[in-house]
Protein backbone atom coordinates (compact mmCIF):
# COMPACT_ATOMS: atom_id res chain seq x y z
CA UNK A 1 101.99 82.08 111.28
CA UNK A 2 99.31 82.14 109.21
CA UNK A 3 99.15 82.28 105.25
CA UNK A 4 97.56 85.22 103.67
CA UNK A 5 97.30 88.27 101.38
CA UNK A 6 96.53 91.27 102.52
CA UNK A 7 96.17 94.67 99.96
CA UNK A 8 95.98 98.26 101.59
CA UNK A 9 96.90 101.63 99.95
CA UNK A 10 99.87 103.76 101.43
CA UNK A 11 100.33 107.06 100.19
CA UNK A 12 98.95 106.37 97.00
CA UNK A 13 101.01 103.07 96.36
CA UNK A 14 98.94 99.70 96.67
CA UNK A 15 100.65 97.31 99.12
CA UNK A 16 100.18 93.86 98.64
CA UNK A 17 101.29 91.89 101.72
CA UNK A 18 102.27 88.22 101.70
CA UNK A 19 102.12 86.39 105.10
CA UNK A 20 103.59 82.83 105.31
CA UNK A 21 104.09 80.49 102.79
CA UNK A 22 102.78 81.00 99.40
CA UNK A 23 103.48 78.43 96.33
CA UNK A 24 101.47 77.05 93.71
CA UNK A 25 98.49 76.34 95.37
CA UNK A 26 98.08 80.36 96.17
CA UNK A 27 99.85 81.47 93.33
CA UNK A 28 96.91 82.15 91.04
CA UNK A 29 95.30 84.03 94.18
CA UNK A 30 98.37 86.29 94.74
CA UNK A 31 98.47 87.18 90.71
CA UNK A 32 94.19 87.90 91.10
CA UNK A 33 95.44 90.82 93.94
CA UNK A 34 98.68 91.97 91.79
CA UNK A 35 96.62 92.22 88.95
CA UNK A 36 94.02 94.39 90.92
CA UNK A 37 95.90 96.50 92.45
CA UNK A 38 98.11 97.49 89.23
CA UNK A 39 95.28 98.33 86.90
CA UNK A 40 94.15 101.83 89.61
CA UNK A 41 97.89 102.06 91.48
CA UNK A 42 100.35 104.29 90.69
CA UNK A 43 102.78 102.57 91.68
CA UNK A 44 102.73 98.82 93.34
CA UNK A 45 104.98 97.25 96.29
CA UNK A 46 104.67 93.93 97.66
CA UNK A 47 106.05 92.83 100.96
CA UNK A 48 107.68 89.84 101.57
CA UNK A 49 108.68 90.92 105.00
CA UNK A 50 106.25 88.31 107.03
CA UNK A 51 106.62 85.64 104.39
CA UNK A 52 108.61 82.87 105.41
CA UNK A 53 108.73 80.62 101.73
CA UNK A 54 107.93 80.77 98.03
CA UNK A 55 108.30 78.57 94.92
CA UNK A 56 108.82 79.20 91.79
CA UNK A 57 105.33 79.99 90.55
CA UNK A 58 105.23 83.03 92.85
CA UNK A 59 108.58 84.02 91.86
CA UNK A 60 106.99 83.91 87.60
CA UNK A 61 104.19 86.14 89.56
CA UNK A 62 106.38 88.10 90.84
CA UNK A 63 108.48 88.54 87.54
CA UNK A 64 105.37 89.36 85.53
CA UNK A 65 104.21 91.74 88.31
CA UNK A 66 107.19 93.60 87.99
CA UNK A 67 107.03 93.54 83.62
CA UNK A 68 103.31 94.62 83.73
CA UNK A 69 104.35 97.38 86.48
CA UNK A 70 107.04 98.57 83.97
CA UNK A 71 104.86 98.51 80.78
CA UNK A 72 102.19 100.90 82.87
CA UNK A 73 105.13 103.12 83.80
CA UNK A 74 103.51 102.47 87.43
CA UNK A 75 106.42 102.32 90.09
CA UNK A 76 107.11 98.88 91.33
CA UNK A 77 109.39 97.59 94.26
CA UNK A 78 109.71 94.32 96.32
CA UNK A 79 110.07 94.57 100.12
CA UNK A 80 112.20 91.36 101.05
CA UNK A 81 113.66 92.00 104.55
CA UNK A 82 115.72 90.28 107.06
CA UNK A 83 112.57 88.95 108.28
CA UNK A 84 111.70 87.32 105.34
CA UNK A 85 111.93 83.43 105.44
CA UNK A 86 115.50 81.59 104.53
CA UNK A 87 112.57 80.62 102.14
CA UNK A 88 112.39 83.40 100.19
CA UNK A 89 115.82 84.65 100.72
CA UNK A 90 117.53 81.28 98.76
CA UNK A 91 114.90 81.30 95.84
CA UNK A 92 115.84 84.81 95.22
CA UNK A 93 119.46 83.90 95.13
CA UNK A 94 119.81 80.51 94.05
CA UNK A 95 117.83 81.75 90.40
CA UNK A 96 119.61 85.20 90.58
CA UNK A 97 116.74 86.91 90.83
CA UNK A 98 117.91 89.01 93.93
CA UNK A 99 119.71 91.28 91.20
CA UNK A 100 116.93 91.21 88.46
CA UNK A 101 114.17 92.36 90.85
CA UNK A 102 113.50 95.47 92.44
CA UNK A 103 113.73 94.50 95.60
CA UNK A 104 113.77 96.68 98.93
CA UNK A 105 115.47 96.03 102.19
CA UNK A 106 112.29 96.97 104.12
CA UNK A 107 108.53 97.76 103.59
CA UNK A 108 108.92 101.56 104.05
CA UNK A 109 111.96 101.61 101.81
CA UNK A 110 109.61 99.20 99.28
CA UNK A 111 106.72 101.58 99.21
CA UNK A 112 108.90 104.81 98.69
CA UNK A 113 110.85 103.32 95.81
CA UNK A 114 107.43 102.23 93.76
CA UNK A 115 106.11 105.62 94.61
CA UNK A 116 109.40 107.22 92.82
């Protein structure tokens, strides 16, 4: 699979897509697009669905994603599905973050919860 970030706009909610594995080294790239896309989106989802492993400076990009989103009032939801890497799935539970996040069990679902 390859890595990448990918940002489209779905019924007036910016998508931001992560493909693969994303940790420090692409952290500062996925922020540049989150940042982007919340300062003319309504709302903001980002799907996790085809990534297969983050760290913990995507997680603090995710976090702050999700604070920014709030502070906006812009809707904001987390698409991590059962496709999602064991990757992703652990880091979200191990730090607890499963429950703090506003995660989604599927794009679609992801994308109409940030546009509520």
């Amino acid at each position: 699979m390859t890595n990448g970030i990918d940002v489209e706009h779905v019924n007036g909610i910016d998508v931001v897509t992560l493909r693969g594995e994303h940790d420090l080294s692409t952290a500062t790239d996925v922020s540049q697009r989150i940042d982007l896309a919340l300062e003319s989106a309504s709302g903001l989802a980002i799907d996790l669905s085809e990534a297969t492993f983050i760290d913990s400076a995507v997680l603090r990009v995710l976090i702050t994603a999700q604070e920014r989103a709030n502070e906006r009032g812009a809707g904001f939801a987390i698409a991590v599905a059962d496709s999602s890497g064991h990757g992703v799935h652990r880091l979200l539970t191990l730090t607890g973050l499963d429950a703090k996040l506003s995660t989604q069990p599927s794009r679609a679902d992801a994308i109409a919860a940030a546009a509520s």
